[in-house]
Protein backbone atom coordinates (compact mmCIF):
# COMPACT_ATOMS: atom_id res chain seq x y z
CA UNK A 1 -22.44 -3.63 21.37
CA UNK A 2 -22.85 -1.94 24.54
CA UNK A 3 -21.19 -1.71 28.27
CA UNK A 4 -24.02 -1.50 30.31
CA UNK A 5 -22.83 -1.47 33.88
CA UNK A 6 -19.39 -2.44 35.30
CA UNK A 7 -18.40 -3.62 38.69
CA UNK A 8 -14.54 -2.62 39.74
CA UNK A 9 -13.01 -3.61 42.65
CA UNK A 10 -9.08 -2.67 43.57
CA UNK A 11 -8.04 -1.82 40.22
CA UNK A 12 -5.28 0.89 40.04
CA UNK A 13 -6.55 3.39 42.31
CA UNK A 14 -10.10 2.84 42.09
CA UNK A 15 -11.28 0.63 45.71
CA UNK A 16 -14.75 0.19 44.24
CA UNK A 17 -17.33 1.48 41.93
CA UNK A 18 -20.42 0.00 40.38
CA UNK A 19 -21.03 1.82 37.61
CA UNK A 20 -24.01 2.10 34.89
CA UNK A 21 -23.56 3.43 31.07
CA UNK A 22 -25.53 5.13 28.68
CA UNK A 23 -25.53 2.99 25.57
CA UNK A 24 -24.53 6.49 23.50
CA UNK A 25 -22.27 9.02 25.42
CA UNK A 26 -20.50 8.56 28.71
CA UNK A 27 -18.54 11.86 29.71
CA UNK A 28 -16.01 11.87 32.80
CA UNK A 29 -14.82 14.70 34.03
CA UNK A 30 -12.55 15.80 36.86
CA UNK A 31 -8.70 16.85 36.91
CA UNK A 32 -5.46 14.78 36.03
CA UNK A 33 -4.28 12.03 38.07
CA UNK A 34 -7.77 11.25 39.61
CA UNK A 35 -9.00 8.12 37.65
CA UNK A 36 -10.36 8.90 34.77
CA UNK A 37 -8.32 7.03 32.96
CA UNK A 38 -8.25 4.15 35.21
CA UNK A 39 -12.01 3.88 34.23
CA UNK A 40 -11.12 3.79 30.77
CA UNK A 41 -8.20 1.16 30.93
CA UNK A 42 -10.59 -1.42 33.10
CA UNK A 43 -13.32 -1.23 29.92
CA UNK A 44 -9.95 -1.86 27.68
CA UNK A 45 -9.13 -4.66 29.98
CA UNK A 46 -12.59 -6.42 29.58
CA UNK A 47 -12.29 -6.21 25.92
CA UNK A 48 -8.59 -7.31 25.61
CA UNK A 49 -7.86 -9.12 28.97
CA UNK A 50 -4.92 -6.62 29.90
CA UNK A 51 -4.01 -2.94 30.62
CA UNK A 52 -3.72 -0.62 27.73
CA UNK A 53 -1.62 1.68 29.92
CA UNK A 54 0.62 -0.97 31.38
CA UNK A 55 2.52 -3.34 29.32
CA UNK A 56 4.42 -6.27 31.05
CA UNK A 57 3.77 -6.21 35.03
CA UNK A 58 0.16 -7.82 35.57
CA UNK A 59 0.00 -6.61 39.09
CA UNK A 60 0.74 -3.13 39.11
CA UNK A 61 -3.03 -2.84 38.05
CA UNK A 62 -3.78 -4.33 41.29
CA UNK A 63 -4.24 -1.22 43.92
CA UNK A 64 -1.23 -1.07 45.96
CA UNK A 65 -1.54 -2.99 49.35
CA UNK A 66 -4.75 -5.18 48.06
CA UNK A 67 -4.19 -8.74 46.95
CA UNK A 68 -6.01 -9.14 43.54
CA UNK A 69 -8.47 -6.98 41.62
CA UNK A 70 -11.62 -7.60 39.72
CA UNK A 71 -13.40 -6.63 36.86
CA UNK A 72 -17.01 -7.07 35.58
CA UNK A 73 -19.14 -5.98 32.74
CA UNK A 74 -22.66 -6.41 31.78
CA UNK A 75 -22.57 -6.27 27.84
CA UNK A 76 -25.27 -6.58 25.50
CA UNK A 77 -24.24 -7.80 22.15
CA UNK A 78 -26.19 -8.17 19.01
CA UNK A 79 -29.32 -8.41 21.26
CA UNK A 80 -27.80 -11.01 23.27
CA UNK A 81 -26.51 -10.46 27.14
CA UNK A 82 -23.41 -11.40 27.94
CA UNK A 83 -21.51 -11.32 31.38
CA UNK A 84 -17.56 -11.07 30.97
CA UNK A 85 -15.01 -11.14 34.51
CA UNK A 86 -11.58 -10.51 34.98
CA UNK A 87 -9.47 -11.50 38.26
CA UNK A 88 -5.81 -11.04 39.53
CA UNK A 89 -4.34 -12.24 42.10
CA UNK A 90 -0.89 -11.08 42.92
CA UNK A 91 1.61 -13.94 41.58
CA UNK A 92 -1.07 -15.95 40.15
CA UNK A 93 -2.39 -16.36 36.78
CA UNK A 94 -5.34 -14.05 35.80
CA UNK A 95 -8.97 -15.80 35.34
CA UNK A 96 -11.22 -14.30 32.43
CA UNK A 97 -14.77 -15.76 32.32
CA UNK A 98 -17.45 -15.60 29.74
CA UNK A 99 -21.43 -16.12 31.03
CA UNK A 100 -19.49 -18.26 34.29
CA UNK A 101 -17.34 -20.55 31.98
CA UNK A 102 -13.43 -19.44 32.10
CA UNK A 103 -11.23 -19.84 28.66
CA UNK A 104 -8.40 -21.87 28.12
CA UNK A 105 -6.62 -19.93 26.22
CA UNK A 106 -7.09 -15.60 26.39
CA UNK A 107 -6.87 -15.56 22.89
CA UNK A 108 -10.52 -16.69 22.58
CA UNK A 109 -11.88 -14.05 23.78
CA UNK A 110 -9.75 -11.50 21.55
CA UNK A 111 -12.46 -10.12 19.10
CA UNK A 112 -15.52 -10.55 21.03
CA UNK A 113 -15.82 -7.27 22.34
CA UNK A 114 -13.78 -5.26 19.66
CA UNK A 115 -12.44 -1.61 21.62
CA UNK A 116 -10.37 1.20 20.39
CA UNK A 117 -8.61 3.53 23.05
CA UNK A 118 -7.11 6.98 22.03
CA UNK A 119 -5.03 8.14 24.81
CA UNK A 120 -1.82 10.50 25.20
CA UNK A 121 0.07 7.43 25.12
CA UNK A 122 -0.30 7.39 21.30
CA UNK A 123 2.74 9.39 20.94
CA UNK A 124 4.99 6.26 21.54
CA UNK A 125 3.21 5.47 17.64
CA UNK A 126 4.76 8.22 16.28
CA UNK A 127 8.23 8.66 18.16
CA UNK A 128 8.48 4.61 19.76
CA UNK A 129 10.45 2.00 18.50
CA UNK A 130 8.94 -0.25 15.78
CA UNK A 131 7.68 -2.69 18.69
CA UNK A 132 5.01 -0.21 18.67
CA UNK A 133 3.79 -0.11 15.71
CA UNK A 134 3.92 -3.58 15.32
CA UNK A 135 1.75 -3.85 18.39
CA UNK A 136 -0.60 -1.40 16.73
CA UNK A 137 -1.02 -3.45 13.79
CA UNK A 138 -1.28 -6.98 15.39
CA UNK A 139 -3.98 -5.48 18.02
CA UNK A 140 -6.12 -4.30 15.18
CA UNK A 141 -5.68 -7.37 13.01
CA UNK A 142 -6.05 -10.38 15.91
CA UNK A 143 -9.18 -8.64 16.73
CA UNK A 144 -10.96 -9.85 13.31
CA UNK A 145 -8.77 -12.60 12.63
CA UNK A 146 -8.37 -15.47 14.92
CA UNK A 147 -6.39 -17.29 12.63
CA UNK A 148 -3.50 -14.59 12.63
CA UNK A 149 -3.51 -14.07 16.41
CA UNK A 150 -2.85 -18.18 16.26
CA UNK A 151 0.46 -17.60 13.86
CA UNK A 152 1.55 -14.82 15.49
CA UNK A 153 1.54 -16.78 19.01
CA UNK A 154 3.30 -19.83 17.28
CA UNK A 155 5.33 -17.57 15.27
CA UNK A 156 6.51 -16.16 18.23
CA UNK A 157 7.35 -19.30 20.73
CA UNK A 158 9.79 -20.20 17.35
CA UNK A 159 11.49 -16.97 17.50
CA UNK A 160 11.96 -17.80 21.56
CA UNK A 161 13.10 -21.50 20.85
CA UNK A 162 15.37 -20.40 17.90
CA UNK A 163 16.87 -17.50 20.35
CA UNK A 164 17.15 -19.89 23.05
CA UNK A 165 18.87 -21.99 20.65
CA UNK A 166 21.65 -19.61 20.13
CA UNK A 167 22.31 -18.39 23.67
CA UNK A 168 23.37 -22.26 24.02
CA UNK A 169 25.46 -22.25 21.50
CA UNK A 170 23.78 -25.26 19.73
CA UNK A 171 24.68 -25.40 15.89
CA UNK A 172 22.93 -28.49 15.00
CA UNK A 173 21.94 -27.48 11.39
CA UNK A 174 18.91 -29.76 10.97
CA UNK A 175 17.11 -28.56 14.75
CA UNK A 176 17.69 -24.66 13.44
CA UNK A 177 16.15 -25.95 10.03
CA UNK A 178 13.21 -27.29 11.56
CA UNK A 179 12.98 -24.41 13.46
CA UNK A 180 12.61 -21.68 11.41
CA UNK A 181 10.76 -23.84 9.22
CA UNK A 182 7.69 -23.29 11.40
CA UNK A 183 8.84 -19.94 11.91
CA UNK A 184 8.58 -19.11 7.77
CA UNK A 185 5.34 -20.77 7.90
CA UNK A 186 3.91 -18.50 10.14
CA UNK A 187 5.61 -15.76 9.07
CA UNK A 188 4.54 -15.67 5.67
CA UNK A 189 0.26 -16.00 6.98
CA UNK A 190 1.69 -12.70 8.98
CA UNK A 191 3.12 -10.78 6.58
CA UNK A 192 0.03 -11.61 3.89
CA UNK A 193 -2.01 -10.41 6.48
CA UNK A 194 0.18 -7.30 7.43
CA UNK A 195 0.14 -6.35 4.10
CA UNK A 196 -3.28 -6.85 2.70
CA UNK A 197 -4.61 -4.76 5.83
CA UNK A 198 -2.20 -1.37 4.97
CA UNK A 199 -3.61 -1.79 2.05
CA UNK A 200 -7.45 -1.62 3.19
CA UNK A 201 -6.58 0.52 6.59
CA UNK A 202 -4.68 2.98 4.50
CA UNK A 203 -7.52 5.38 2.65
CA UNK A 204 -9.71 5.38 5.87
CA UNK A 205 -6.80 6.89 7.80
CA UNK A 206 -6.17 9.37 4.99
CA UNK A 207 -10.02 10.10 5.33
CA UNK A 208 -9.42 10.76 9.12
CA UNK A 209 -6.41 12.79 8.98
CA UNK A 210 -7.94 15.22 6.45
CA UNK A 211 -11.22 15.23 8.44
CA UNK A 212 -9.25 16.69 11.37
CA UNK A 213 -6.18 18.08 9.88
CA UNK A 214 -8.37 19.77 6.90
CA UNK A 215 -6.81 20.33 3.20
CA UNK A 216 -3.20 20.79 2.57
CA UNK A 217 -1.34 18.11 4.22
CA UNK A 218 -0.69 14.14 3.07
CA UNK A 219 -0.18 11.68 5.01
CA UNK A 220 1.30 8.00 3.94
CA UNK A 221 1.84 4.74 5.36
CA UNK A 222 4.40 2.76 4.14
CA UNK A 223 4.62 -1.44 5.93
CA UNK A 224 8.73 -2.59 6.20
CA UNK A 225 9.49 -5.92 6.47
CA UNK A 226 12.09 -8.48 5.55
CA UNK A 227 9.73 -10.68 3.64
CA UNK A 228 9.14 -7.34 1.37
CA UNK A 229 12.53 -8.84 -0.16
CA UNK A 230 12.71 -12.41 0.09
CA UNK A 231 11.54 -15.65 2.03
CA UNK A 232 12.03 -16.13 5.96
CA UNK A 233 14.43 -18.83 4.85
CA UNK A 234 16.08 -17.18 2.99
CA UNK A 235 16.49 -14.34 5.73
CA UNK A 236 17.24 -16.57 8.65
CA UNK A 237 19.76 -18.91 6.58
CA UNK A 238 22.02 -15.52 5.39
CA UNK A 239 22.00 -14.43 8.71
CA UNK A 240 22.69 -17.45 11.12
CA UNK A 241 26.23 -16.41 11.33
CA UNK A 242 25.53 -12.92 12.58
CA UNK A 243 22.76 -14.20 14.64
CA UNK A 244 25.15 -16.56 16.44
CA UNK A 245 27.48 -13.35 17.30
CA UNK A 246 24.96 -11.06 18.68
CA UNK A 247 23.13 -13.81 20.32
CA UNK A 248 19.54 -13.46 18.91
CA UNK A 249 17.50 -13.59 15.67
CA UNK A 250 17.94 -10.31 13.81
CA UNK A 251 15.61 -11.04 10.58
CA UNK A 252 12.21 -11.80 10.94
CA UNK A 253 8.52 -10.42 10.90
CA UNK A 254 9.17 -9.45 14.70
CA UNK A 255 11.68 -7.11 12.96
CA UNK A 256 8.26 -5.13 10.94
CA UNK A 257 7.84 -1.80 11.04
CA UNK A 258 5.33 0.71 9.61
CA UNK A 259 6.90 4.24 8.68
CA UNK A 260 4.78 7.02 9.12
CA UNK A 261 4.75 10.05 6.84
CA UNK A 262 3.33 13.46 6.22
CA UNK A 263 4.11 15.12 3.24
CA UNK A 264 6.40 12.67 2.43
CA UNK A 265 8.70 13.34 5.39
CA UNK A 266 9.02 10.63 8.36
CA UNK A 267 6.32 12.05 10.60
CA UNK A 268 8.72 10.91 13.88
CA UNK A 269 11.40 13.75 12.51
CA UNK A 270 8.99 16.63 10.90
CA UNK A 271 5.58 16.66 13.05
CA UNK A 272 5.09 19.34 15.43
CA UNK A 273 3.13 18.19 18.51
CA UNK A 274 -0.45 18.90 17.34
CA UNK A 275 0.13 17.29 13.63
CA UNK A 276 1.86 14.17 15.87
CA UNK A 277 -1.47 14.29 17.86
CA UNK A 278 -3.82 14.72 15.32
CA UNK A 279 -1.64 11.68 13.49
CA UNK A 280 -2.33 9.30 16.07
CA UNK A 281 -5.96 10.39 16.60
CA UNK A 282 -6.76 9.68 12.99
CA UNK A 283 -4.91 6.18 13.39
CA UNK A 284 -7.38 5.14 15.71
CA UNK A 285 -10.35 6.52 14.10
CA UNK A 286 -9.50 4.62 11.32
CA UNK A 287 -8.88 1.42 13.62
CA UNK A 288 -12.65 1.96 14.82
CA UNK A 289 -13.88 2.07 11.32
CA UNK A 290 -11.66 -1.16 10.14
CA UNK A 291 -12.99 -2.95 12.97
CA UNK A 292 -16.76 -1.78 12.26
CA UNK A 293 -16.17 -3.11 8.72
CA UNK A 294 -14.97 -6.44 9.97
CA UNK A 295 -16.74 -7.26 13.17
CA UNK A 296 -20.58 -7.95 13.49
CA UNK A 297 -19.78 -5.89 17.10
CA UNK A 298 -20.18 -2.18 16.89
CA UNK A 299 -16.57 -0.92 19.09
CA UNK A 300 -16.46 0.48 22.29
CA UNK A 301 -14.70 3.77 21.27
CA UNK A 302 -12.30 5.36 24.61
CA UNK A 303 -11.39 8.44 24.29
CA UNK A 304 -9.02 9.96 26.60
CA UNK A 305 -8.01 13.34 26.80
CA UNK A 306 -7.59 13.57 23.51
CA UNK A 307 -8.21 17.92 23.06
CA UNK A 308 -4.35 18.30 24.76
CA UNK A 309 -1.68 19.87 21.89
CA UNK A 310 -4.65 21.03 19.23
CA UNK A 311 -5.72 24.06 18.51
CA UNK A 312 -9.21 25.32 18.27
CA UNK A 313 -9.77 24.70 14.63
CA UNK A 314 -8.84 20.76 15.30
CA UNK A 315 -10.63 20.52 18.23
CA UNK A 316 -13.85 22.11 16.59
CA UNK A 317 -13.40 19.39 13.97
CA UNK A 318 -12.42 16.48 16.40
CA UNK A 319 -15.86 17.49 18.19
CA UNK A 320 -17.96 17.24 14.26
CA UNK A 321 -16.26 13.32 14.05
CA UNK A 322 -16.92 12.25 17.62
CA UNK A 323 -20.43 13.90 17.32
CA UNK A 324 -21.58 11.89 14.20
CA UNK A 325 -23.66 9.50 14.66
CA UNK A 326 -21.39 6.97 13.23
CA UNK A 327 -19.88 5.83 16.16
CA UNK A 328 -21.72 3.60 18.69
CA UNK A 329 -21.11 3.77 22.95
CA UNK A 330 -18.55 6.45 23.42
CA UNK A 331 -16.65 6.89 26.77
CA UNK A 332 -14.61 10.37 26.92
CA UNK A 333 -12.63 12.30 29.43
CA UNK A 334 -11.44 15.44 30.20
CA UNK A 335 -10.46 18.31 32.82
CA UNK A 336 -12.46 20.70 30.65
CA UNK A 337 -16.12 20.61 31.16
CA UNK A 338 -16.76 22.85 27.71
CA UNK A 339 -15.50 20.26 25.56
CA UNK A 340 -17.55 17.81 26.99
CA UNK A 341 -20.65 20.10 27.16
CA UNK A 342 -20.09 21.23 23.50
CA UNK A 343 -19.72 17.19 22.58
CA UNK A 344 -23.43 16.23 24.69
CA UNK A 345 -25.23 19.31 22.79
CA UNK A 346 -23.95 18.06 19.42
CA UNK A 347 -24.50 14.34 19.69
CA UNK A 348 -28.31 14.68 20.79
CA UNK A 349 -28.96 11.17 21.97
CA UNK A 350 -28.66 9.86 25.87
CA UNK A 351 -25.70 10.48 27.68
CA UNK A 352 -23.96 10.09 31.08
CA UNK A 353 -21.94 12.37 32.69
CA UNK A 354 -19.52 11.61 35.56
CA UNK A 355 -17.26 13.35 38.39
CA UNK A 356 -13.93 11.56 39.13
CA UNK A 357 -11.82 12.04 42.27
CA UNK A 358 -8.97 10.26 44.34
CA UNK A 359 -10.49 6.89 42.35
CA UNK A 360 -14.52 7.75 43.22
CA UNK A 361 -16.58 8.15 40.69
CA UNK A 362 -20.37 10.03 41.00
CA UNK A 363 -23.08 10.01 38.64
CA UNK A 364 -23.61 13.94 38.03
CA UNK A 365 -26.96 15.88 37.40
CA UNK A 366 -27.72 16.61 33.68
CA UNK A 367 -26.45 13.42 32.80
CA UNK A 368 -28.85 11.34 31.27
CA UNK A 369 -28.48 7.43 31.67
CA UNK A 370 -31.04 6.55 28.58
């Protein structure tokens, strides 16, 4: 799959750019705060129809005093073309369109254009609350499996109706039983899921980490959930009671969590700053490679500013993976043009190289748009 040009208007602090890709390497230089990531987080939003950087408010990707902001991308995708847009209007609904046609529903275009983004925000993995890790999982999943990004949407309207239940007081016992009947039917397609993908995700990660890490470190991931011990039922019947106090559901699969270790120790407690880094990085390198396996889409692989916190010897071996030709259309950035440099010499196929500042972005010489 490959991004070959993009049109963005009014996103973040980028007024406009037309932009065109090489289908291998695309390099953006230029220093912090300028847009480079902005450039990044509008190819995430094409893929994913939202912000990887922002995570509730729609409109603060909207540049501040415009009305609405748009997004388009020329994609070709196992030999086919394929035109996707994105537009937001400030207190309106956004409108994602596919060749023209708009969807229904967002979720149906989750998976088409499978993306991984490794950014500084990838600490939250490490040292966030579960919500994040859950989020990690459930991106990777719904992007292969339509059929779990269905459950967890339904599973997740229950969990709203059942809370909305108890802030009213209701104790009808039959409405709470239907309820979080559909709630344990969903739940249990989730946590199948959940679990059957640690169990495939897990070695590729540990090939990562070692890749970058080298010898002498382990690293384990270990999935928590309710339903490790017992039914949703089960759970939500024990704990109706309690529930009823605190005035929410407290057992569920929205409760999940996957603990992180190295060496055995929680990785949020032990891991200095470049093990946390080079921790996440692996994450997502083995998120690229899961999707690979699963969707007939090559990934769009982001990569931003991701030499921060490591020392040379990672960094030397960060450059070997992203240099291999394993990978398919890489976008990277960075206020070091030597890392970037090093990256083009090693990879040997086309590449693009690109100057950001105060949200402009120029095509540089040297770069080669093959």
């Amino acid at each position: 799959m490959t991004l070959n040009t993009a049109t963005i208007l009014n996103y973040k602090n980028i007024a406009e750019a037309r932009l065109e890709f090489s289908p291998k390497l695309n390099c953006l230089i230029g220093n912090n705060g300028q847009g480079k990531t902005n450039v990044l987080d509008a190819i995430y939003y094409l893929s994913m129809c939202r912000s990887f950087t922002q995570a509730t408010d729609n409109s603060a990707v909207i540049r501040h005093g415009e009305p609405y902001m748009m997004l388009q991308g020329s994609y070709t995708r196992q030999d086919t073309p394929l035109e996707i847009s994105v537009a937001l209007q400030r207190g309106k609904r956004k409108v994602v369109r596919r060749d023209g046609k708009e969807y229904q529903r967002l979720s149906q275009h989750i998976g088409l254009l499978p993306v991984v983004m490794v950014s500084p925000m990838d600490w939250d993995l490490v040292r966030g609350s579960g919500e994040e890790r859950r989020r990690f999982m459930d991106l990777i999943i719904s992007q292969n499996d339509s059929e779990y990004l269905d459950a967890l949407i339904r599973y997740n309207k229950a969990v709203e109706q059942r809370n909305a239940m108890i802030k009213r007081e209701m104790r009808d016992a039959l409405l709470y039983e239907t309820v979080e009947a559909e709630m344990a039917r969903h739940a249990a397609l989730l946590h199948q899921r959940r679990s059957q993908w640690v169990e495939q995700f897990l070695p590729i990660f540990m090939h990562y980490y070692t890749a970058v890490a080298g010898d002498g470190e382990t690293v384990r991931l270990d999935y928590k959930s309710h339903l490790n011990d017992g039914t949703m039922q089960d759970h939500l019947a024990a704990t109706r009671e309690r529930d009823f106090i605190l005035g929410y559901t407290t057992r569920g699969i929205h409760r999940d969590d996957l603990e992180l270790l190295l060496n055995d120790y929680p990785m949020r407690r032990t891991g200095s700053q470049g093990q946390c880094k080079t921790y996440t990085i692996a994450l997502r390198f083995a998120q690229f490679d899961f999707l690979k396996a699963n969707n007939p889409a090559v990934p769009t692989l982001l990569l931003d500013d991701i030499f921060d916190k490591l020392d040379a010897s990672r960094v030397e071996r960060i450059i070997d993976v992203v240099s291999s030709d394993r990978f398919g259309q890489i976008f990277i950035t960075d206020t070091n043009r030597t890392h970037l440099d090093e990256i083009v010499a090693r990879h040997g196929g086309g590449h693009c190289l690109m100057h950001v500042e105060n949200g402009v972005i120029t095509t540089m010489k040297g770069g080669e748009t093959a």
